[in-house]
PDB file of N, CA and C in Angstrom:
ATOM      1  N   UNK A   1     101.212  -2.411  19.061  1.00  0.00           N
ATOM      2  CA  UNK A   1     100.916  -0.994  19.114  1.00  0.00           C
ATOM      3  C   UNK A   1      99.779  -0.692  18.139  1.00  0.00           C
ATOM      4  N   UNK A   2      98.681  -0.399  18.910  1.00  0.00           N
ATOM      5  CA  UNK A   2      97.860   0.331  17.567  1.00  0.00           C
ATOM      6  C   UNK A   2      98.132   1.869  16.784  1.00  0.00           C
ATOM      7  N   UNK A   3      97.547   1.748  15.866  1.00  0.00           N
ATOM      8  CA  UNK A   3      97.222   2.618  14.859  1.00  0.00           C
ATOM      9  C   UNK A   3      96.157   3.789  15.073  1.00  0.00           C
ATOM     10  N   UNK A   4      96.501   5.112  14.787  1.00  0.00           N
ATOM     11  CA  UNK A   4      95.741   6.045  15.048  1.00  0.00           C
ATOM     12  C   UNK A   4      94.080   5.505  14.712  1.00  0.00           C
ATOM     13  N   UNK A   5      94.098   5.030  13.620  1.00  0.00           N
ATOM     14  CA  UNK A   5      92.681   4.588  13.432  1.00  0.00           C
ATOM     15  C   UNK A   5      92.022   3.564  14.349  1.00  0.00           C
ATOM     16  N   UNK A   6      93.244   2.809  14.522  1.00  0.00           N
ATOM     17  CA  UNK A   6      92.577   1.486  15.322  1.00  0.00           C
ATOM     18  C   UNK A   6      92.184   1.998  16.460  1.00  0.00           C
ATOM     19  N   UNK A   7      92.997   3.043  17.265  1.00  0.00           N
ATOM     20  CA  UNK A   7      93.063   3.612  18.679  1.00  0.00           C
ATOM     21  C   UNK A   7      91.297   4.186  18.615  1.00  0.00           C
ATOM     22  N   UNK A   8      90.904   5.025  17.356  1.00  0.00           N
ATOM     23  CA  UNK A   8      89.629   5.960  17.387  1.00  0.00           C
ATOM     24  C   UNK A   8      88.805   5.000  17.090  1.00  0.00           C
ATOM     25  N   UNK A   9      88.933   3.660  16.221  1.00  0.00           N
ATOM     26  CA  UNK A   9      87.852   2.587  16.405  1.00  0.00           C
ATOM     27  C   UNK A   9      87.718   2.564  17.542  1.00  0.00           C
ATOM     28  N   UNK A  10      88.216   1.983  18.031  1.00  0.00           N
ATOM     29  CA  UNK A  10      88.078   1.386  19.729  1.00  0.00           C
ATOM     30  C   UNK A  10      87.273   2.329  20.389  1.00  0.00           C
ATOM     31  N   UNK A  11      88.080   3.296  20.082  1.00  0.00           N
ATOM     32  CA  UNK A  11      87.464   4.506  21.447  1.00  0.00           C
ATOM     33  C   UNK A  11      85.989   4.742  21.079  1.00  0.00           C
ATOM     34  N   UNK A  12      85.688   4.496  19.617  1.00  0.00           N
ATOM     35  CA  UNK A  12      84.184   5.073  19.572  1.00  0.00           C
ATOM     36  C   UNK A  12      83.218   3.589  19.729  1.00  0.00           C
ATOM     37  N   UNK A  13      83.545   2.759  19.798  1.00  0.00           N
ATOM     38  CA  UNK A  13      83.449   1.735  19.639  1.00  0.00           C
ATOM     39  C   UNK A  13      82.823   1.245  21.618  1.00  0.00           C
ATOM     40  N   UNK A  14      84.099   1.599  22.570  1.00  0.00           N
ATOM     41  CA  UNK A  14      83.608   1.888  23.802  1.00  0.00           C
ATOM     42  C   UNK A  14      82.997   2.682  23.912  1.00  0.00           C
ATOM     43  N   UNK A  15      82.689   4.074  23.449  1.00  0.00           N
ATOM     44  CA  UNK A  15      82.073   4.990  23.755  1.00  0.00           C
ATOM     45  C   UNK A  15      80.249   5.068  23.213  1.00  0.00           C
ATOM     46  N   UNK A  16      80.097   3.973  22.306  1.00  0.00           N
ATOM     47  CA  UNK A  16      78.778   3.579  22.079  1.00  0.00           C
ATOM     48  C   UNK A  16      78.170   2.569  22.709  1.00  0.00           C
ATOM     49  N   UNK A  17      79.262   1.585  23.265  1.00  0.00           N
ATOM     50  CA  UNK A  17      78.968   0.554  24.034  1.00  0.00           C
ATOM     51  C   UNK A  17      78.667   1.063  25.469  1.00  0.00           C
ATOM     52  N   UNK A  18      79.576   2.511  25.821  1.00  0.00           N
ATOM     53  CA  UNK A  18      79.062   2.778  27.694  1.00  0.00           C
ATOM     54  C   UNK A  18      77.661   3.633  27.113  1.00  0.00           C
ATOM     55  N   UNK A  19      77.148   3.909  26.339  1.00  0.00           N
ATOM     56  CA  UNK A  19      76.514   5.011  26.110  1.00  0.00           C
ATOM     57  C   UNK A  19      75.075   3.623  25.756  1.00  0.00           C
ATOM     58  N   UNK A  20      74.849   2.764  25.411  1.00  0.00           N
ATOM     59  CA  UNK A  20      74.048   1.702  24.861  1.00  0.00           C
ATOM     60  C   UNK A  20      73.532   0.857  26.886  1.00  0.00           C
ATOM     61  N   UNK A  21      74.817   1.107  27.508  1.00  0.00           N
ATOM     62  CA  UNK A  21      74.499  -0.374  28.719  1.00  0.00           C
ATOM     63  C   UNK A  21      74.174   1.041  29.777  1.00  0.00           C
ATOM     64  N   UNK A  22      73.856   2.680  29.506  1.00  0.00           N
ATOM     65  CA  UNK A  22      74.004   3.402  30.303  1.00  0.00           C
ATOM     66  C   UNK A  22      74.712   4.538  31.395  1.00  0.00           C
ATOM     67  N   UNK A  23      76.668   4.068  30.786  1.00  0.00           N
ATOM     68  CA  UNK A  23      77.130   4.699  31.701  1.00  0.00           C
ATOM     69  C   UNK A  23      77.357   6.357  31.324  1.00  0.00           C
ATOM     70  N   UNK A  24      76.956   6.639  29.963  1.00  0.00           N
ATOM     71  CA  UNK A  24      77.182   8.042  29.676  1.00  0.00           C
ATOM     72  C   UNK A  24      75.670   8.468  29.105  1.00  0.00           C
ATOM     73  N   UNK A  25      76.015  10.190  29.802  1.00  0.00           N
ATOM     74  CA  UNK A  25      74.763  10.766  29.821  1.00  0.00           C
ATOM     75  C   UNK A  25      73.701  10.560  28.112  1.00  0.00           C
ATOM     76  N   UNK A  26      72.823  10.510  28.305  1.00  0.00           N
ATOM     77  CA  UNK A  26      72.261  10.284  26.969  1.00  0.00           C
ATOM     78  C   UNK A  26      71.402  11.479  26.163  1.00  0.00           C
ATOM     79  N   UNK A  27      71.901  12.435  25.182  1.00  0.00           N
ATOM     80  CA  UNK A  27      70.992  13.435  24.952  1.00  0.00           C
ATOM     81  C   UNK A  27      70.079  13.160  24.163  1.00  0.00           C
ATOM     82  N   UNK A  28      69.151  14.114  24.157  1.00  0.00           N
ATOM     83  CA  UNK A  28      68.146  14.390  23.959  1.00  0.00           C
ATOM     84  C   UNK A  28      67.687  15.713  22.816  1.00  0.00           C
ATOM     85  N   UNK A  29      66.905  15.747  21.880  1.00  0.00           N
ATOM     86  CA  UNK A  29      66.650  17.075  20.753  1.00  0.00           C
ATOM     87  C   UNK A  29      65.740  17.868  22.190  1.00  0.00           C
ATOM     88  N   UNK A  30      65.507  18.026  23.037  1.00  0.00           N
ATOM     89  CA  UNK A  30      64.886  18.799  23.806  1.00  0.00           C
ATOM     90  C   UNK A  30      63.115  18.582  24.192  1.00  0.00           C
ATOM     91  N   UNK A  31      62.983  18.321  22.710  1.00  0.00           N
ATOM     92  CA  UNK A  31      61.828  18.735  22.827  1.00  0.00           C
ATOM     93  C   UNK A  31      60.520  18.523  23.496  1.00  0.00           C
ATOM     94  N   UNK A  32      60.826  17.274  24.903  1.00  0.00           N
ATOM     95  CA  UNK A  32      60.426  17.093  25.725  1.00  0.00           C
ATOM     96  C   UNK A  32      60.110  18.098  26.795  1.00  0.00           C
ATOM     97  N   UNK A  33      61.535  18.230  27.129  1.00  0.00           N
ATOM     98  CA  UNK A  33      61.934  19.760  27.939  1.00  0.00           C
ATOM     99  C   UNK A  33      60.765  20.926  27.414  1.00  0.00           C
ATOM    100  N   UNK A  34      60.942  21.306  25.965  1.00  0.00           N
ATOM    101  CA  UNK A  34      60.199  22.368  25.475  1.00  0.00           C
ATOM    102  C   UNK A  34      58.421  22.157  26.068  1.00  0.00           C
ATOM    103  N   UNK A  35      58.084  20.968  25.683  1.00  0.00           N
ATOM    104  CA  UNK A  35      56.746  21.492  25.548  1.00  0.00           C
ATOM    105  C   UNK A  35      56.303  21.002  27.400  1.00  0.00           C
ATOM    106  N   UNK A  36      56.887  20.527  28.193  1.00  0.00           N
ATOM    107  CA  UNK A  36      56.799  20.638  29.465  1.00  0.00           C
ATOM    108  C   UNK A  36      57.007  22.222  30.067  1.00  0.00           C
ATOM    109  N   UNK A  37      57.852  22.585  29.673  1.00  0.00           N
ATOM    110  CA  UNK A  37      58.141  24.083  30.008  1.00  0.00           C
ATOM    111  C   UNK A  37      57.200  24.975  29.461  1.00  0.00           C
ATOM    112  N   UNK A  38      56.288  24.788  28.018  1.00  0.00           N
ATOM    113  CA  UNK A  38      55.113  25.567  27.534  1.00  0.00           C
ATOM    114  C   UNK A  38      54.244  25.665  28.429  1.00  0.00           C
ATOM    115  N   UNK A  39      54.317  24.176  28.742  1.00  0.00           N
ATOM    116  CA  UNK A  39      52.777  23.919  29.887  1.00  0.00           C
ATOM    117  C   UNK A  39      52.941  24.786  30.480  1.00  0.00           C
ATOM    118  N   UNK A  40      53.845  24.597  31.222  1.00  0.00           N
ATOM    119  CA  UNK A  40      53.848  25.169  32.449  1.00  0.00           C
ATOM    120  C   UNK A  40      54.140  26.533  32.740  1.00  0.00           C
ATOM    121  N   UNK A  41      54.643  27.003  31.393  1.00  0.00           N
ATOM    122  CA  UNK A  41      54.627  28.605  31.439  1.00  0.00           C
ATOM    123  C   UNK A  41      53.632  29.263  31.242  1.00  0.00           C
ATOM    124  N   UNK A  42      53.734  30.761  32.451  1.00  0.00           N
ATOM    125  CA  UNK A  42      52.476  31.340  32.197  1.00  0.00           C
ATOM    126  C   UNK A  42      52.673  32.625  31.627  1.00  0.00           C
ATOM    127  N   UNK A  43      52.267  33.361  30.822  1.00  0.00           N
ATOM    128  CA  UNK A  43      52.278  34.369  30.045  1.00  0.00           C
ATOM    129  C   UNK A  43      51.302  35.925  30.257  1.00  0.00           C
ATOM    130  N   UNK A  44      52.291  37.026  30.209  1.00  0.00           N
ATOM    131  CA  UNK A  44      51.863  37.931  31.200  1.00  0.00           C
ATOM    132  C   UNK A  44      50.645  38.751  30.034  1.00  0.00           C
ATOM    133  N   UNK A  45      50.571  38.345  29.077  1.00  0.00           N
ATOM    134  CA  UNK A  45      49.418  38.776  27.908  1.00  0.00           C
ATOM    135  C   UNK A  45      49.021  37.101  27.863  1.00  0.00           C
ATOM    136  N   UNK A  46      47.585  36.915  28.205  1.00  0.00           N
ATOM    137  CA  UNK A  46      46.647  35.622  26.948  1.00  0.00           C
ATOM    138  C   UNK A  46      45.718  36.864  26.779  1.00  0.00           C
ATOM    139  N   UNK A  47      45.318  35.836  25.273  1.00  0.00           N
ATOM    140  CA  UNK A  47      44.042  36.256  24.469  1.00  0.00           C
ATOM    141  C   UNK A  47      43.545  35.047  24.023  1.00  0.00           C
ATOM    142  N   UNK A  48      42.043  34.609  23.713  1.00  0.00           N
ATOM    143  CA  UNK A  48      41.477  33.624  23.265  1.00  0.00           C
ATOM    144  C   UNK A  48      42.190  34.039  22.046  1.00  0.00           C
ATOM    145  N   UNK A  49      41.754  32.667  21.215  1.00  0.00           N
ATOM    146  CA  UNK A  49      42.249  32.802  19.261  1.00  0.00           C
ATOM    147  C   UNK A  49      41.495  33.868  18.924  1.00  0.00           C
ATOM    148  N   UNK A  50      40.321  34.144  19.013  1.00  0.00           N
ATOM    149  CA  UNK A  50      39.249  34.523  18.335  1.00  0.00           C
ATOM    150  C   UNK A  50      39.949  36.558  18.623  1.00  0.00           C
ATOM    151  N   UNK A  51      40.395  36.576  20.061  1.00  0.00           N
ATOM    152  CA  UNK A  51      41.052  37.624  20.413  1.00  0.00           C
ATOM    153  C   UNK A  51      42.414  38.350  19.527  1.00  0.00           C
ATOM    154  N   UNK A  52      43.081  37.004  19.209  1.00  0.00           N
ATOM    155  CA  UNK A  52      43.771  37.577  18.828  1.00  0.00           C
ATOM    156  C   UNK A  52      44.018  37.620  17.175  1.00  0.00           C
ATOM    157  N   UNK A  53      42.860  37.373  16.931  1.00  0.00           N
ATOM    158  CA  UNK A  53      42.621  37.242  15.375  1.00  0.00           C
ATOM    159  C   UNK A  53      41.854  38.966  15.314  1.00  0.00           C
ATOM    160  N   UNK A  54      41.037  39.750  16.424  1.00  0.00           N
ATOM    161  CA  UNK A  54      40.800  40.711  16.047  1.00  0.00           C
ATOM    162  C   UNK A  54      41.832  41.614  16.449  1.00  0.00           C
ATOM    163  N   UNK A  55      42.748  41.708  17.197  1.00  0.00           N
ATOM    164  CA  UNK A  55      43.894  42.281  17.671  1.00  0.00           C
ATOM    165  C   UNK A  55      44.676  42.815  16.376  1.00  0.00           C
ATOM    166  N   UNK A  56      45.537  41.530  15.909  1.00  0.00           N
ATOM    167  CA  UNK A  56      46.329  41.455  14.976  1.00  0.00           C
ATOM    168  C   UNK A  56      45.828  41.197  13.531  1.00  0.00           C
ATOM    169  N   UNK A  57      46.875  41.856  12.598  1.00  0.00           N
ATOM    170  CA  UNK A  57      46.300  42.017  11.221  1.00  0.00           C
ATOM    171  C   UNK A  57      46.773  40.226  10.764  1.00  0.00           C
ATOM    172  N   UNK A  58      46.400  40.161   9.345  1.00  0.00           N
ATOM    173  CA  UNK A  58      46.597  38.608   9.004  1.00  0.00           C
ATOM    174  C   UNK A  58      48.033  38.199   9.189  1.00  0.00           C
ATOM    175  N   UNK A  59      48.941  39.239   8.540  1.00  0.00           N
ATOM    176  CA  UNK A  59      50.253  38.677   8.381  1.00  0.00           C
ATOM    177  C   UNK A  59      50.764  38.729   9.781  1.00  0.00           C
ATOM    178  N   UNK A  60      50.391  39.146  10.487  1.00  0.00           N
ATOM    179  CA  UNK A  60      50.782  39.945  12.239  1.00  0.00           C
ATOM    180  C   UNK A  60      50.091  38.296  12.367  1.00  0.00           C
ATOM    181  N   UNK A  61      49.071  37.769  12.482  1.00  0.00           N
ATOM    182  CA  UNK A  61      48.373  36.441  13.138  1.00  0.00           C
ATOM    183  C   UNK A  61      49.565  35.387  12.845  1.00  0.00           C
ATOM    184  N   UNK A  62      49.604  35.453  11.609  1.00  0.00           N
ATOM    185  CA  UNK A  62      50.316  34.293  11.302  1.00  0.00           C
ATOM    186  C   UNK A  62      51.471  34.184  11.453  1.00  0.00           C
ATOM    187  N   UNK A  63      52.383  35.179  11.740  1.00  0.00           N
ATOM    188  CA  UNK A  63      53.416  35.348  11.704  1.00  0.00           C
ATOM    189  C   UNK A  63      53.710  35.391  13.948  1.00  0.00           C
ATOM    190  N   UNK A  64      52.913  36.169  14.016  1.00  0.00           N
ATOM    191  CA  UNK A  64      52.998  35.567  16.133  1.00  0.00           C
ATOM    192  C   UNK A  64      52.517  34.647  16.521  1.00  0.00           C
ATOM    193  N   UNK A  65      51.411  33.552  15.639  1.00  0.00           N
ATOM    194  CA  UNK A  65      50.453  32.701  16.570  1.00  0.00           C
ATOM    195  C   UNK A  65      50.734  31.975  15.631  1.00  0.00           C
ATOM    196  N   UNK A  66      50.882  31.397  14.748  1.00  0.00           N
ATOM    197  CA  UNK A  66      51.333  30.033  13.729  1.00  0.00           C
ATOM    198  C   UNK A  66      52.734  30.256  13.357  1.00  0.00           C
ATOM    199  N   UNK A  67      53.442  30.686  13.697  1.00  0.00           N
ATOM    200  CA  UNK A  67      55.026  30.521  13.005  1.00  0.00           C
ATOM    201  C   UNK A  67      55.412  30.958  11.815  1.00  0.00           C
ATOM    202  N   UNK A  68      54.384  31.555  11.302  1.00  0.00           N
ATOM    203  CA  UNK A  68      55.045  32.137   9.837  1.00  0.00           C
ATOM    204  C   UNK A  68      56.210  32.964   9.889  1.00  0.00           C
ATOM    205  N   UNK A  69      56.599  33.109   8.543  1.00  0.00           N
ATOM    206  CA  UNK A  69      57.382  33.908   8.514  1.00  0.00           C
ATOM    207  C   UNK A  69      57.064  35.152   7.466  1.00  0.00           C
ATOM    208  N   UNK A  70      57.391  36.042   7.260  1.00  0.00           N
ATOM    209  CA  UNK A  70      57.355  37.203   5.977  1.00  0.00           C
ATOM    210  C   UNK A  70      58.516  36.907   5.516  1.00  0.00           C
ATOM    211  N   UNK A  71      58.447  37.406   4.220  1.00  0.00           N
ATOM    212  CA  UNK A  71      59.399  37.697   2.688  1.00  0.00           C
ATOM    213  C   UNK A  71      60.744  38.211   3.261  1.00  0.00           C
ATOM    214  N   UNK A  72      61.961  37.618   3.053  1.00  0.00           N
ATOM    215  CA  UNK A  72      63.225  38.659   2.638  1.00  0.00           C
ATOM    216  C   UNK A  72      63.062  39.874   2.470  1.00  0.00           C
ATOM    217  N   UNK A  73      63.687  40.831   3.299  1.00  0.00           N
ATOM    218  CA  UNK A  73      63.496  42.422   2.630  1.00  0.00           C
ATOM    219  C   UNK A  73      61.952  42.977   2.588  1.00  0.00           C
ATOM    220  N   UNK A  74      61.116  41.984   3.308  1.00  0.00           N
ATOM    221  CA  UNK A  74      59.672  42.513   2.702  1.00  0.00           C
ATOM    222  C   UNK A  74      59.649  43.680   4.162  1.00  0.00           C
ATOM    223  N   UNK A  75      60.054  43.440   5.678  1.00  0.00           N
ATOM    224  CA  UNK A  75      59.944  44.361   5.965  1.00  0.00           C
ATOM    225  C   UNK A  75      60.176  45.605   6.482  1.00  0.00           C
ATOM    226  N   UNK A  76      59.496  46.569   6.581  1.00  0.00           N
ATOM    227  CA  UNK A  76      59.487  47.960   7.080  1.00  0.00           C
ATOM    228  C   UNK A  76      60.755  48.302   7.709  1.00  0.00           C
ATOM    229  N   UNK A  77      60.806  47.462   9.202  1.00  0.00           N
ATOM    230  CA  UNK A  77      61.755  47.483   9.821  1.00  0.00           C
ATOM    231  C   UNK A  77      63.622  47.274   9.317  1.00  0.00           C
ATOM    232  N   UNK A  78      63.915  46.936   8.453  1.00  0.00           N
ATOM    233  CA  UNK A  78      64.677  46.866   7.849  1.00  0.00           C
ATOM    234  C   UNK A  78      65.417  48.440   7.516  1.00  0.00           C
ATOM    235  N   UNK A  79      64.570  49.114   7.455  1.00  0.00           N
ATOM    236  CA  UNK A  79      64.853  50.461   7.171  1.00  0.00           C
ATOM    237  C   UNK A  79      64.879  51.493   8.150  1.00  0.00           C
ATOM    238  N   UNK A  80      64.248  51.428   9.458  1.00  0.00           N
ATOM    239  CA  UNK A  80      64.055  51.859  10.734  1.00  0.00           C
ATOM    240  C   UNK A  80      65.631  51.835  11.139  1.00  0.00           C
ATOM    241  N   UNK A  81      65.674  53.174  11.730  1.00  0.00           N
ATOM    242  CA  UNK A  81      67.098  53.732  12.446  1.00  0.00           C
ATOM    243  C   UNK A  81      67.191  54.560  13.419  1.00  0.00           C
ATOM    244  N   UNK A  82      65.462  55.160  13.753  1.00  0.00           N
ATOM    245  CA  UNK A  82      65.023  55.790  15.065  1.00  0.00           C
ATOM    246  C   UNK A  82      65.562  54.972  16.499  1.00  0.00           C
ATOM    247  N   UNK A  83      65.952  55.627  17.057  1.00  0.00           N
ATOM    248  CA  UNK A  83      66.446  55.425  18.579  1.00  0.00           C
ATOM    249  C   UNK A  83      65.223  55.102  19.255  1.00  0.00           C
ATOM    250  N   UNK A  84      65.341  54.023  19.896  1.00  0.00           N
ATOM    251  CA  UNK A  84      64.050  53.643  21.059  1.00  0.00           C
ATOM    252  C   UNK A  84      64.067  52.183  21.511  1.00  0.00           C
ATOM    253  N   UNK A  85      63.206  51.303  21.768  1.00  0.00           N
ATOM    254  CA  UNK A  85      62.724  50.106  22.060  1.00  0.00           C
ATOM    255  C   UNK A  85      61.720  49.467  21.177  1.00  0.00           C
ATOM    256  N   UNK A  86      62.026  48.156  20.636  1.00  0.00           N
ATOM    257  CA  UNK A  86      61.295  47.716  19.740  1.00  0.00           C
ATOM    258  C   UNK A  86      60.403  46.811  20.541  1.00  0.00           C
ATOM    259  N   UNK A  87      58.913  46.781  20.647  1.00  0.00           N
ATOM    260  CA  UNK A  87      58.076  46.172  21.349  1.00  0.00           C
ATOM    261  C   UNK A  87      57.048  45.135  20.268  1.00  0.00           C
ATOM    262  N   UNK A  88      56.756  43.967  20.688  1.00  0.00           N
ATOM    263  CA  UNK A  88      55.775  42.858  20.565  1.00  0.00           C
ATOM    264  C   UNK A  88      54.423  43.640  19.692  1.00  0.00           C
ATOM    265  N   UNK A  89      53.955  43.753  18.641  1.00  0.00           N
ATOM    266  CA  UNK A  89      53.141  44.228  17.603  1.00  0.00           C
ATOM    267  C   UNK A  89      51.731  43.477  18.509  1.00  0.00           C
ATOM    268  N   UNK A  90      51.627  42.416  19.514  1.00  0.00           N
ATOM    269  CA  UNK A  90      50.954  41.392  20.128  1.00  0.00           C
ATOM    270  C   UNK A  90      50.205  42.271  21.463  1.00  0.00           C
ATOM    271  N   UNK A  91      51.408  42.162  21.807  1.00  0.00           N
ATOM    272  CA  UNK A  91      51.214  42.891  23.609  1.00  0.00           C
ATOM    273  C   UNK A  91      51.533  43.855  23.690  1.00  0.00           C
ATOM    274  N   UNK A  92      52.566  44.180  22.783  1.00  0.00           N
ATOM    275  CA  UNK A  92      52.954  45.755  23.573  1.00  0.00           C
ATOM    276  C   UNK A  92      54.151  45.711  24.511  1.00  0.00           C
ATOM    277  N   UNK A  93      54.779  44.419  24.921  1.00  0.00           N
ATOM    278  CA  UNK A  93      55.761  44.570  25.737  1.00  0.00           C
ATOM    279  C   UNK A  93      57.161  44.785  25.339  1.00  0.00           C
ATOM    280  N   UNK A  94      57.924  45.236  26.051  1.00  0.00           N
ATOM    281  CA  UNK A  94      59.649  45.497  25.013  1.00  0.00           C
ATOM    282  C   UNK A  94      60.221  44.064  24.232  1.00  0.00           C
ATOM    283  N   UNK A  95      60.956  44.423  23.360  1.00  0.00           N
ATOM    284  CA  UNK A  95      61.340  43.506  22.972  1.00  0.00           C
ATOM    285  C   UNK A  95      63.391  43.501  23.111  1.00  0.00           C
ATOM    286  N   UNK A  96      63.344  44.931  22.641  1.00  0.00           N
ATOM    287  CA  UNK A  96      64.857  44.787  22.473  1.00  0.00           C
ATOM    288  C   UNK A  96      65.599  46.393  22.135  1.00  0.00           C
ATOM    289  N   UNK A  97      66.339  47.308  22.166  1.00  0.00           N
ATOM    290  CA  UNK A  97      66.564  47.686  21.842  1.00  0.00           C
ATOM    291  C   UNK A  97      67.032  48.340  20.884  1.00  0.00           C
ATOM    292  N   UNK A  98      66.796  49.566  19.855  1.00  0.00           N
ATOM    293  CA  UNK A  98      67.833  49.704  19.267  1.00  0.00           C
ATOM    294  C   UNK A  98      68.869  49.650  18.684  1.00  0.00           C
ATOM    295  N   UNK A  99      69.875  49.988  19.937  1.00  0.00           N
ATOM    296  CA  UNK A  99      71.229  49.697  19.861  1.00  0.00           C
ATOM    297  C   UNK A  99      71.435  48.645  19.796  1.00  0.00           C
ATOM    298  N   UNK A 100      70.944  47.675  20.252  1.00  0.00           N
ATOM    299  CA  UNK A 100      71.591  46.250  19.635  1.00  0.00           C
ATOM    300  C   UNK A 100      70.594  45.774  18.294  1.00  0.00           C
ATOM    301  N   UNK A 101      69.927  46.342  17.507  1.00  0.00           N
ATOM    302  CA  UNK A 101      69.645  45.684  16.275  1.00  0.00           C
ATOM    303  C   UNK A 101      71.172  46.178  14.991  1.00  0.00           C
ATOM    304  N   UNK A 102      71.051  45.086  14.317  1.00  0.00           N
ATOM    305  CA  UNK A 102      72.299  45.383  13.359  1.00  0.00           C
ATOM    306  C   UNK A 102      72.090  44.668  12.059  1.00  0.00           C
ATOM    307  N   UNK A 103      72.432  45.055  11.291  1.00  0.00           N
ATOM    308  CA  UNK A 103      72.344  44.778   9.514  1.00  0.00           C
ATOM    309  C   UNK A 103      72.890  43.379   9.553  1.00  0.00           C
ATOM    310  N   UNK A 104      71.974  42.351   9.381  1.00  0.00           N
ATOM    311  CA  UNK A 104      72.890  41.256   9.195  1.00  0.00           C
ATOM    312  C   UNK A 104      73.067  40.208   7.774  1.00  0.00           C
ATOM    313  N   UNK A 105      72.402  41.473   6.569  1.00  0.00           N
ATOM    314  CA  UNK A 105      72.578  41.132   5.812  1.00  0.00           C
ATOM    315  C   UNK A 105      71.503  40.066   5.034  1.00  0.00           C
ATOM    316  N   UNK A 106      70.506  39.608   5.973  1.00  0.00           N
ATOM    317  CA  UNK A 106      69.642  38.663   5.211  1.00  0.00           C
ATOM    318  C   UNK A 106      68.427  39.351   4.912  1.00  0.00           C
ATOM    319  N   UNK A 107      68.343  40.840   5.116  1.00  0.00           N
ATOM    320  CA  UNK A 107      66.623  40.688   5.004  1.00  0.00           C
ATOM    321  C   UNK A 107      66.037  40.850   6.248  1.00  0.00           C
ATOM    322  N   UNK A 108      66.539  40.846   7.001  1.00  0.00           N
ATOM    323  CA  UNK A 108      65.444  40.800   8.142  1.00  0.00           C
ATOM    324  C   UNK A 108      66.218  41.308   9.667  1.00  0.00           C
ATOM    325  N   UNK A 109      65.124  42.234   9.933  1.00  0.00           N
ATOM    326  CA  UNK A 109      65.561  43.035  11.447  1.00  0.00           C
ATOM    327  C   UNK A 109      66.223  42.122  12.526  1.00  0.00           C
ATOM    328  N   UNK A 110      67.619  42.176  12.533  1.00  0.00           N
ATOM    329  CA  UNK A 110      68.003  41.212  13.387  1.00  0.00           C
ATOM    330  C   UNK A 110      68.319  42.211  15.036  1.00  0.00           C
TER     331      UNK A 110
END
């Protein structure tokens, strides 16, 4: 009779071995998926760089077109409680409502 441990050796033990010769699905971090799906997505606003460097202010550039982020608490929105639709500072298109933004405590308009 095995042993609880011996039983979960085994089992992980087969379960790296079907997963090594192929018989179980094999994942993946995505990020294949992702940048196939960039390609191929098309976007209902483009702007050249140069466009959207005069569009948007610096922290607005870096923060929609390089990934930055802003400060904890640094912004505005944090304090906003007007009723409406919060839209893309970029395009102009909706983003989200209102009613579903909520205090989540870190700093930042969730």
């Amino acid at each position: 009779m095995f042993s609880r441990r011996q039983f979960l050796l085994a089992s992980g033990g087969l379960g790296v071995a079907a997963l090594a010769i192929g018989l179980l699905p094999k994942f993946s971090t995505g990020t294949a998926l992702i940048s196939e799906a960039s390609a191929a997505e098309e976007f209902e606003v483009t702007h050249s760089d140069s466009e959207w460097h005069r569009i948007l202010s610096d922290e607005q550039y870096d923060i929609l077109r390089e990934e930055g982020t802003e400060r904890a608490y640094s912004s505005p929105l944090n304090n906003e409680h007007r009723d409406g639709t919060f839209v893309c500072a970029g395009c102009d298109l909706p983003l989200f409502s209102s009613a579903t933004k909520f205090d989540s405590r870190t700093g930042w308009a969730s």
